[in-house]
Protein backbone atom coordinates (compact mmCIF):
# COMPACT_ATOMS: atom_id res chain seq x y z
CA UNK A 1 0.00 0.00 0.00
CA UNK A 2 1.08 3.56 -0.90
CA UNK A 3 0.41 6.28 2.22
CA UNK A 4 0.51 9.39 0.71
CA UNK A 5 1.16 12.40 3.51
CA UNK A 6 -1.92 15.94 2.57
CA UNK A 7 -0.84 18.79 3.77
CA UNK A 8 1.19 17.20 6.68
CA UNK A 9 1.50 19.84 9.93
CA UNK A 10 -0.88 22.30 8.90
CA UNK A 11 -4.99 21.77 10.02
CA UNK A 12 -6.05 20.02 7.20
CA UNK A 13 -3.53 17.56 7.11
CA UNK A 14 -4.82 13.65 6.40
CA UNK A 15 -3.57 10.25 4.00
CA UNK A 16 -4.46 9.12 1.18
CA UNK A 17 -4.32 5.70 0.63
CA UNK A 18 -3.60 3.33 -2.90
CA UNK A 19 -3.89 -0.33 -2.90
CA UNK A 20 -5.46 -2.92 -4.89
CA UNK A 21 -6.08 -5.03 -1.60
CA UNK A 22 -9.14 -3.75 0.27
CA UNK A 23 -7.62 -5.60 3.80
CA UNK A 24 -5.13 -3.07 3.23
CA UNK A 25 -7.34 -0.22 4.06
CA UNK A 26 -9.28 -1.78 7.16
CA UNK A 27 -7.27 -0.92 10.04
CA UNK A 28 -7.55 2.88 8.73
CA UNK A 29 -11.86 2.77 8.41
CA UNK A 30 -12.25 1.08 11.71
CA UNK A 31 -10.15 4.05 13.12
CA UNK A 32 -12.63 6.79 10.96
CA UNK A 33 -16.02 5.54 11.86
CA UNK A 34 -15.19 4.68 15.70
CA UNK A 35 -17.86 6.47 17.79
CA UNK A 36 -19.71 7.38 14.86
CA UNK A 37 -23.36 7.51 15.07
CA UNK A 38 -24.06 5.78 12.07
CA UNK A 39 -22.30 5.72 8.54
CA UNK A 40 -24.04 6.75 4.87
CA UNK A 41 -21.89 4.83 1.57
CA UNK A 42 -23.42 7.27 -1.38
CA UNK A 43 -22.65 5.04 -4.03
CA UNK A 44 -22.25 6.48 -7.65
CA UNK A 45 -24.71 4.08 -9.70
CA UNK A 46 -22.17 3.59 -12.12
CA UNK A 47 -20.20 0.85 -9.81
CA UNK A 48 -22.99 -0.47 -8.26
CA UNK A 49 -23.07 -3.93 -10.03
CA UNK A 50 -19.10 -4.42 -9.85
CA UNK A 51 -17.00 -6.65 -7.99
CA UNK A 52 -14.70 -3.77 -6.50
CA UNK A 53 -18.00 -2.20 -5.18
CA UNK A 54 -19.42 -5.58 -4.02
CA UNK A 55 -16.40 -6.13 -2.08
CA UNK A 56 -16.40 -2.73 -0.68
CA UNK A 57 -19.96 -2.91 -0.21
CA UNK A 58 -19.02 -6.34 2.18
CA UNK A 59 -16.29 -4.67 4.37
CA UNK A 60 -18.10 -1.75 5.54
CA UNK A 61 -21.22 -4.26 6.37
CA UNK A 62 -18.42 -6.48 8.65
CA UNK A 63 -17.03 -3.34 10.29
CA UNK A 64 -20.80 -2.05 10.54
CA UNK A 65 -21.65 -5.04 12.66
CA UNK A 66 -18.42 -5.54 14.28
CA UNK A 67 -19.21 -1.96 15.98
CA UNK A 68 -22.88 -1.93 15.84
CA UNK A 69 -23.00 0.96 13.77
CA UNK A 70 -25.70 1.93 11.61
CA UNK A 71 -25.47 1.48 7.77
CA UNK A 72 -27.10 3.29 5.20
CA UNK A 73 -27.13 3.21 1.62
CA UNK A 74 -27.70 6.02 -1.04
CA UNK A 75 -27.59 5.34 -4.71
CA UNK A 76 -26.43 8.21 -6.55
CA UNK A 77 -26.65 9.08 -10.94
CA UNK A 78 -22.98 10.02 -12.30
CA UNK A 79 -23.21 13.00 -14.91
CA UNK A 80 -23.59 16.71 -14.69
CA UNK A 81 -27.10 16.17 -15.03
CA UNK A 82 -27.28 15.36 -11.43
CA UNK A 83 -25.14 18.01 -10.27
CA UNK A 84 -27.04 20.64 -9.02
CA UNK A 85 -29.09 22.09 -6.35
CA UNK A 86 -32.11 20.42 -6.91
CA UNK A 87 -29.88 16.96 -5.80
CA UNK A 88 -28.55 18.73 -3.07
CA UNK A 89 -32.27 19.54 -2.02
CA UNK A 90 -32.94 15.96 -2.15
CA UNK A 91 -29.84 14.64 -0.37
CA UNK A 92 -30.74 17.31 2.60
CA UNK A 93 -34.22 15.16 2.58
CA UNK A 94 -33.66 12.12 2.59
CA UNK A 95 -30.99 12.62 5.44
CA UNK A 96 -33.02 14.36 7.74
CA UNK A 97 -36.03 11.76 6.67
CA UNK A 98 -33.52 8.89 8.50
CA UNK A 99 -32.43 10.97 11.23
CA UNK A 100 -29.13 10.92 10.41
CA UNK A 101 -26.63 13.11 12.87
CA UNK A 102 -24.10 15.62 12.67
CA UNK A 103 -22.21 13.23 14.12
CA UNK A 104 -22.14 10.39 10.82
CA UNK A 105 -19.32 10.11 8.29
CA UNK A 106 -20.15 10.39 5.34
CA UNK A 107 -18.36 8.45 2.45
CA UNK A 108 -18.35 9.59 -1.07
CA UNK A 109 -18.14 6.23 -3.68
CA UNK A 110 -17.63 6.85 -7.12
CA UNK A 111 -16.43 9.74 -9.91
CA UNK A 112 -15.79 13.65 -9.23
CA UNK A 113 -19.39 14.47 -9.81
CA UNK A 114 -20.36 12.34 -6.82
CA UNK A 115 -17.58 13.28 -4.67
CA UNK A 116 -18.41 16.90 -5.45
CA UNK A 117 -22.06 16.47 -4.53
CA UNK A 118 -21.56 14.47 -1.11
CA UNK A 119 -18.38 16.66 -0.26
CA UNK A 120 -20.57 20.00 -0.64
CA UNK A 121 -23.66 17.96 0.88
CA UNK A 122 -21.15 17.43 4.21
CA UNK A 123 -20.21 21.30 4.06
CA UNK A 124 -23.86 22.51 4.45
CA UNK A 125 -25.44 19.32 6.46
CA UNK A 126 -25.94 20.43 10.22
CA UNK A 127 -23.35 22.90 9.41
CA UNK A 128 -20.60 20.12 8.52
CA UNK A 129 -20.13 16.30 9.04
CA UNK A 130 -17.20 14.50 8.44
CA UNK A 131 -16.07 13.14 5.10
CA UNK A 132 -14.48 10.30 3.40
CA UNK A 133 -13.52 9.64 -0.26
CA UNK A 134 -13.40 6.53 -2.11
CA UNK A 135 -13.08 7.87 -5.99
CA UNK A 136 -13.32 5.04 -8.62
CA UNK A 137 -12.26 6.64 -11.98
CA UNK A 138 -8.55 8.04 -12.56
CA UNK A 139 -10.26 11.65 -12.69
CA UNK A 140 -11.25 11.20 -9.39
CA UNK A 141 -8.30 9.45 -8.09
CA UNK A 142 -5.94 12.05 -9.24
CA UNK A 143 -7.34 15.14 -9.46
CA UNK A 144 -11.41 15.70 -7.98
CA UNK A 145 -11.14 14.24 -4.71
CA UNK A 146 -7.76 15.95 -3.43
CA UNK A 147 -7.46 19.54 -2.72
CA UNK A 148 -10.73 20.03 -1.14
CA UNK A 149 -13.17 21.60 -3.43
CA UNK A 150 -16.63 20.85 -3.52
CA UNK A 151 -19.42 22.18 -6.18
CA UNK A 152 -22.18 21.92 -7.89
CA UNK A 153 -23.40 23.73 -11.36
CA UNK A 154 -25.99 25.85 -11.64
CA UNK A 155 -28.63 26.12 -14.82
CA UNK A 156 -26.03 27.92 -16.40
CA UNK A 157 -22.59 27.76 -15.72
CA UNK A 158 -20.12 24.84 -14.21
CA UNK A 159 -19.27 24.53 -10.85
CA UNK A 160 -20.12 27.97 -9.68
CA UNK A 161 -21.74 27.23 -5.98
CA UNK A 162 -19.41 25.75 -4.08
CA UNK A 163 -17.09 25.19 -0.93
CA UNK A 164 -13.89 24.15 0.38
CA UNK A 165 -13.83 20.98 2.44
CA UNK A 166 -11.10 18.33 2.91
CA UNK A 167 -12.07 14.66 3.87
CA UNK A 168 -10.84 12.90 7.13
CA UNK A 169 -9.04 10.40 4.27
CA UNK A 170 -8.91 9.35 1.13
CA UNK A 171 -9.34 5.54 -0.16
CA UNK A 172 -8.18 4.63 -3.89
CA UNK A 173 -8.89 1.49 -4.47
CA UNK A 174 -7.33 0.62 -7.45
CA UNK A 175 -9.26 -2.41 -8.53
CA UNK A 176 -11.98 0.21 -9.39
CA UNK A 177 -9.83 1.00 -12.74
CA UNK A 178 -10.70 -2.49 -14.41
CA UNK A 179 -14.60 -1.15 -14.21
CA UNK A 180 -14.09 1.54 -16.93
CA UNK A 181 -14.45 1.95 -20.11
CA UNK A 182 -11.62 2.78 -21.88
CA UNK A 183 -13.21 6.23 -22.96
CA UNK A 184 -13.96 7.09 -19.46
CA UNK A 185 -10.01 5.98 -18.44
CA UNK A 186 -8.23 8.44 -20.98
CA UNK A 187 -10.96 11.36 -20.15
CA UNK A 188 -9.17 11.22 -16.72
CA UNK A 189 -5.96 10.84 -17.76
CA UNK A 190 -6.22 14.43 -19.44
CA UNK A 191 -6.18 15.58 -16.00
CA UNK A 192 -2.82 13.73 -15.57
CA UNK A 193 -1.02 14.93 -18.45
CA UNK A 194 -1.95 18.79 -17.75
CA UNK A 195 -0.60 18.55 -14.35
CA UNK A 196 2.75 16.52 -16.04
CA UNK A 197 2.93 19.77 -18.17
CA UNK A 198 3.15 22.11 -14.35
CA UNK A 199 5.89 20.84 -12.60
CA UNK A 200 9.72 19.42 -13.65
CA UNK A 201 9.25 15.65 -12.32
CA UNK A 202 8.66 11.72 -13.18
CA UNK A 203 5.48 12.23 -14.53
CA UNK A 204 5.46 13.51 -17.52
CA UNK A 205 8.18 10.74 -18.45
CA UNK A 206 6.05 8.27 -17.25
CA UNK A 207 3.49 9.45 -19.30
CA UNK A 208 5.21 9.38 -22.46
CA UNK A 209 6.66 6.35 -21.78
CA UNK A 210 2.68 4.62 -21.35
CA UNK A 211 1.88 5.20 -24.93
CA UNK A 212 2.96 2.21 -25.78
CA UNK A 213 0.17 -0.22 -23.76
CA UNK A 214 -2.43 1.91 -25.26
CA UNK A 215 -6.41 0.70 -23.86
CA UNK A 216 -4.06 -1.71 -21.90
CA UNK A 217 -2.74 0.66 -19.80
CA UNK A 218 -5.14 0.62 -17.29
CA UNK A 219 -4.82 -3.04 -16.72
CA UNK A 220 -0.63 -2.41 -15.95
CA UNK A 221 -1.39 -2.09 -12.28
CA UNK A 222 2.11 -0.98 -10.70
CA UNK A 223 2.73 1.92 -13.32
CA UNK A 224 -0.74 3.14 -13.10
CA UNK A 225 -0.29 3.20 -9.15
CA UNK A 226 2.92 5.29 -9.81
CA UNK A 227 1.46 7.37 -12.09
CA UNK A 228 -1.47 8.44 -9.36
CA UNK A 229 0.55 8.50 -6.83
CA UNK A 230 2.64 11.18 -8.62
CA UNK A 231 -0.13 13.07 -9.75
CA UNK A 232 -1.60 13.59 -6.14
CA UNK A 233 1.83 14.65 -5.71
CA UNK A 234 2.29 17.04 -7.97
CA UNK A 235 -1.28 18.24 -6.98
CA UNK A 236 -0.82 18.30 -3.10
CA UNK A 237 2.11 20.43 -4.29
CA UNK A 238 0.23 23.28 -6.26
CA UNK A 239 -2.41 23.63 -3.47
CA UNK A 240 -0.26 23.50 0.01
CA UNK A 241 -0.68 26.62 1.83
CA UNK A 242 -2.58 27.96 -1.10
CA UNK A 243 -6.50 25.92 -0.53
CA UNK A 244 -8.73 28.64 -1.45
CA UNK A 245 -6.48 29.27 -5.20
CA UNK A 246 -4.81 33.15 -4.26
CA UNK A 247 -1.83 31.83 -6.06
CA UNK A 248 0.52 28.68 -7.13
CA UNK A 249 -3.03 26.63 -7.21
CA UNK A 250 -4.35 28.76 -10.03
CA UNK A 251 -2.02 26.84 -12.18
CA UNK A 252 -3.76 23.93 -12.23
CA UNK A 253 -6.39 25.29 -13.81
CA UNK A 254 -4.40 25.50 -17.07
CA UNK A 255 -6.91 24.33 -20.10
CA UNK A 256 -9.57 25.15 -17.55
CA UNK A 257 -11.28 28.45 -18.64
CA UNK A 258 -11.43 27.33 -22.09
CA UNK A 259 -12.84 23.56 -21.17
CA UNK A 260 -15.31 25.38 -19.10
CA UNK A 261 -16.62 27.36 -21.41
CA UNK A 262 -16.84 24.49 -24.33
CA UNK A 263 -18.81 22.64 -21.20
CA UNK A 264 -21.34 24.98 -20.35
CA UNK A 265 -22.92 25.59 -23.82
CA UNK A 266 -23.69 21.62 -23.48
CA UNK A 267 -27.33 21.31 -21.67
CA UNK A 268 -26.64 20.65 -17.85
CA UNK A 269 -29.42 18.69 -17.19
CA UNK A 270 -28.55 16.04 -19.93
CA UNK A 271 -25.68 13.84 -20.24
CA UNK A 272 -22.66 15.57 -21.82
CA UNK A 273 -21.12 15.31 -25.34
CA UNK A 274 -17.36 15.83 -23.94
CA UNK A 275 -16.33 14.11 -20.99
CA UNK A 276 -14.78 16.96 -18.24
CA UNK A 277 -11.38 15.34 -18.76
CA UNK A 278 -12.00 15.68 -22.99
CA UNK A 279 -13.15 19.19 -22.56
CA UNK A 280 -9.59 19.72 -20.76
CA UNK A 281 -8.00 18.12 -23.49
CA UNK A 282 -9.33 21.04 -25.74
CA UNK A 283 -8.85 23.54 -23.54
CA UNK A 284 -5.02 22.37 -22.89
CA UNK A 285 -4.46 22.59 -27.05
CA UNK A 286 -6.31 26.58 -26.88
CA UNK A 287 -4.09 27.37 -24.36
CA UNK A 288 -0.62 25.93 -25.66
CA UNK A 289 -1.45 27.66 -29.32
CA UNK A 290 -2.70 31.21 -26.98
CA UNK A 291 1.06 30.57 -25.33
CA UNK A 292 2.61 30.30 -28.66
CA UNK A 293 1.45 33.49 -29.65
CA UNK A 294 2.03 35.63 -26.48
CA UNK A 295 5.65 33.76 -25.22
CA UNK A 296 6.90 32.39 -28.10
CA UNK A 297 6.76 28.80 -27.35
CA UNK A 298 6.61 26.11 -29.66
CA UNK A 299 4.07 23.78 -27.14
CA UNK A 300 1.54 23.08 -29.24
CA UNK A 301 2.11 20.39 -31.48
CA UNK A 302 4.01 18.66 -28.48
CA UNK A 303 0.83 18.61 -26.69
CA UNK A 304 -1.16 17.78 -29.60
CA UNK A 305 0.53 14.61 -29.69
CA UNK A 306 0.65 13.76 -26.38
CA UNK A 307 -3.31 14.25 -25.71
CA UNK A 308 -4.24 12.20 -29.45
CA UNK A 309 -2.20 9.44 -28.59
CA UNK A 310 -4.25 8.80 -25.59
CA UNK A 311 -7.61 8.96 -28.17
CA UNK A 312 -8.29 12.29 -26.54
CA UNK A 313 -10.28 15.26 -28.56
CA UNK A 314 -7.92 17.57 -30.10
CA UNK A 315 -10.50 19.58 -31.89
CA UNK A 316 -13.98 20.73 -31.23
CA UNK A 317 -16.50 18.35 -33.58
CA UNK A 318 -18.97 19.34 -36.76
CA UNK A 319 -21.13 16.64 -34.82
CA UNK A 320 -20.98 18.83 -31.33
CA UNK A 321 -22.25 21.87 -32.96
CA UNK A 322 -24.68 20.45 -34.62
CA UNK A 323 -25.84 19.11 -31.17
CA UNK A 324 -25.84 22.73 -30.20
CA UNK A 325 -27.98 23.71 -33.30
CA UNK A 326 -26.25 26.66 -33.65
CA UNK A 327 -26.35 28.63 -37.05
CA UNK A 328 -22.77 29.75 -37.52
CA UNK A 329 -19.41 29.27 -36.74
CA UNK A 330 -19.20 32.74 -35.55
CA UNK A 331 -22.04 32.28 -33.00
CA UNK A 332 -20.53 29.05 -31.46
CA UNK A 333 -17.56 31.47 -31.53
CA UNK A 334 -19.57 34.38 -29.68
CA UNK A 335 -20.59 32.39 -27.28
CA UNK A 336 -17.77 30.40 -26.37
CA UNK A 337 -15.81 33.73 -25.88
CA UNK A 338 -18.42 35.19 -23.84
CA UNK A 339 -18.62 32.31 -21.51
CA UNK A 340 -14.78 32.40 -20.83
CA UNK A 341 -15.25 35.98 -19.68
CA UNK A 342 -17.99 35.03 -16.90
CA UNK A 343 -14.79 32.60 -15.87
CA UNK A 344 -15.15 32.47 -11.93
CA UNK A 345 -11.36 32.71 -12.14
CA UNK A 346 -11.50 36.33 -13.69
CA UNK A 347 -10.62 39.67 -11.25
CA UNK A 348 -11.43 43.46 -11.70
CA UNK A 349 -12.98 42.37 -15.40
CA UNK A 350 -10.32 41.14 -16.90
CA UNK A 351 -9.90 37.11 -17.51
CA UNK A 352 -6.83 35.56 -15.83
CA UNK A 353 -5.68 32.46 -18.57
CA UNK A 354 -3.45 30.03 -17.19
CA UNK A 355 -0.88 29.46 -19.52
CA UNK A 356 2.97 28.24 -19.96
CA UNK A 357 5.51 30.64 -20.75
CA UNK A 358 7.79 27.62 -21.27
CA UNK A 359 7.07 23.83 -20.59
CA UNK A 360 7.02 23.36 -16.47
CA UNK A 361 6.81 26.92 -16.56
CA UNK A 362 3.00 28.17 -16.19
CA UNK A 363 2.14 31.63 -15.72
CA UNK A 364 -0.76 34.02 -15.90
CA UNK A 365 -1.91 36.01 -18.27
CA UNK A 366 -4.41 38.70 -17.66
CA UNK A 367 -6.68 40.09 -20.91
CA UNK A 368 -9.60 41.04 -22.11
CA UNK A 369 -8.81 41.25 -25.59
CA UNK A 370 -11.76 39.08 -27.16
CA UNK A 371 -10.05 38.33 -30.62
CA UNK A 372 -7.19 36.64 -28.87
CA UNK A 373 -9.80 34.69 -26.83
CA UNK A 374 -11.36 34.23 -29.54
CA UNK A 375 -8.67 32.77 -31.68
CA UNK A 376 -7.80 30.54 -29.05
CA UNK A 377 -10.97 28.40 -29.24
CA UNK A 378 -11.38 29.16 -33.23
CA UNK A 379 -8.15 26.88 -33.23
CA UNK A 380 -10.35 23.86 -32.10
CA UNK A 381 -12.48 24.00 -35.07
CA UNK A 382 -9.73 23.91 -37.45
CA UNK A 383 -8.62 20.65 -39.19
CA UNK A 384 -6.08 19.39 -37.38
């Protein structure tokens, strides 16, 4: 088992565990839900029927038992669809409907949109509850469930009601990996490279190295340990001492404003067209060709390849505007640029654009010129 130290000596400091052996992880849960008054497992729908949840689903039943603690069960939908308020509502409902206390843990089983939902949920429930994560995609592993941000999307825009809240510990269980499609694997991994492109360090070697196993890779157990255990790394490294994003953590949101923006023309309350981690992969191309322009850099095609030879989107399809049913490409254009410039990451009007000045090197750039925006995301339309 890999023990991976968050935010050691400061207040928010807990592990993170990997292993592919669920025994491994017991010792560490019967320590969490001690004294608790009872325990809730929201289960993301999309694992239910597996083996890695059914043997999850057996140990917390034993150690529910062993401690006479209450057990209870809420089946969740995956998708942006169900990430809103109108969930949240629900959630609140059904808890206070079994009298569940302030004084539960509350465990968060499956992809980011379900650990976003339960982590906000145990923000605002009786004014906070303790949390748990057990994330079961390599989006989640790596990237949603550390760093302690919670969220939900409104009718409009992504993630843009939300809260900071960091979990008592963190369970990867890697066994979860063998459940996904291969689509849904490489959507994560998007996540993965962009953060390989942030910091000098093993991953992005290791990275370039896995394009060799292809849809295998996810079966290669011991690299695709290493490779999450360096990308919580890497990520436990941007957002030390900086939680609430004032500085080093807005890097990781490089690709971000412009995957956001491609993401909220889609209809929230359906399922999406691009995956969050195949938006990314758009936005990372926008912003290595907007980098080219303003530093110099010669990124792009180096990322390019990188992001199409794990079958991610490199450019924005005739298929996902017709979806859209928009007229023109100047009024997919329009709006794309106009949603970047609502970007929650924005300050004092002007749009702050994570981008890198040199590879390892990311920066940011502060504009509001809308043809440079605009060319950005005009790139994803060209052929490539």
């Amino acid at each position: 088992m890999r023990v991976i130290k968050a935010y050691e000596n400061t207040i928010d400091q807990y592990d993170i565990f990997v292993s592919k052996d669920l025994n491994d992880f017991t010792e560490r849960l019967e320590a969490l839900i001690l004294k608790r008054s009872s325990i809730v497992l929201f289960i993301d729908s999309y694992v239910l029927n597996t083996k890695a949840f059914s043997n999850l689903k057996d140990l917390f039943i034993q150690l529910s038992e062993k401690y006479s603690i209450p057990l209870l069960k809420k089946v969740m939908e995956p998708g942006k669809h169900s990430k809103n308020l109108l969930t949240i509502d629900h959630l609140l409902n059904w808890l206070v409907h079994h009298n569940v206390q302030r004084d539960t843990l509350f465990i968060a089983v499956g992809g980011g949109v379900t650990g976003d939902i339960v982590g906000f949920l145990s923000t605002i429930y009786f004014r906070g509850v303790s949390l748990c994560h057990f994330p079961t995609n390599l989006l989640a592993m790596t990237d949603s469930s550390i760093g302690g941000k919670t969220a939900v999307n409104t009718t409009k825009h992504i993630n843009s009601c939300g809260t900071y809240k960091h979990p008592e510990g963190t369970f990867i269980f890697t066994k979860f990996l063998s459940t996904l499609h291969a689509r849904d694997f490489f959507a994560g991994f998007a996540e993965v490279i962009k953060i390989s492109l942030l910091k000098e360090g093993p991953l992005l070697k290791r990275i370039i190295e896995s394009q060799n196993y292809g849809p295998n890779l996810k079966y290669e157990e011991e690299l695709v340990e290493q490779i999450i255990e360096d990308s919580i790394i890497y990520k436990l490294h941007f957002t030390k001492d900086d939680i609430t994003e004032k500085s080093k953590r807005l890097f990781l949101n490089l690709g971000h404003t412009f995957a956001h923006s491609i993401e909220s023309l889609q209809d929230l309350t359906n399922e999406e067209y691009f995956r969050h981690g195949e938006a990314v992969s758009l936005g990372l191309i926008a912003s290595a060709f907007m980098g080219d322009i303003i530093y110099g850099t010669q990124l792009e095609e180096e990322i390019t390849n990188i992001l199409s030879s794990y079958n991610l989107p490199i450019r924005i399809s005739p298929k996902f505007i017709e979806e859209l049913s928009y007229k023109s490409k100047d009024y997919l254009l329009e709006n794309l640029v106009k949603k970047a410039l609502l970007d929650k990451k924005g300050q004092n009007r002007l749009l702050r654009i994570i981008l890198l000045s040199d590879l390892f090197k990311p920066s940011i750039y502060t504009t509001d010129d809308r043809e440079l925006i605009r060319s950005a995301f005009n790139r994803l339309l060209d052929d490539p």
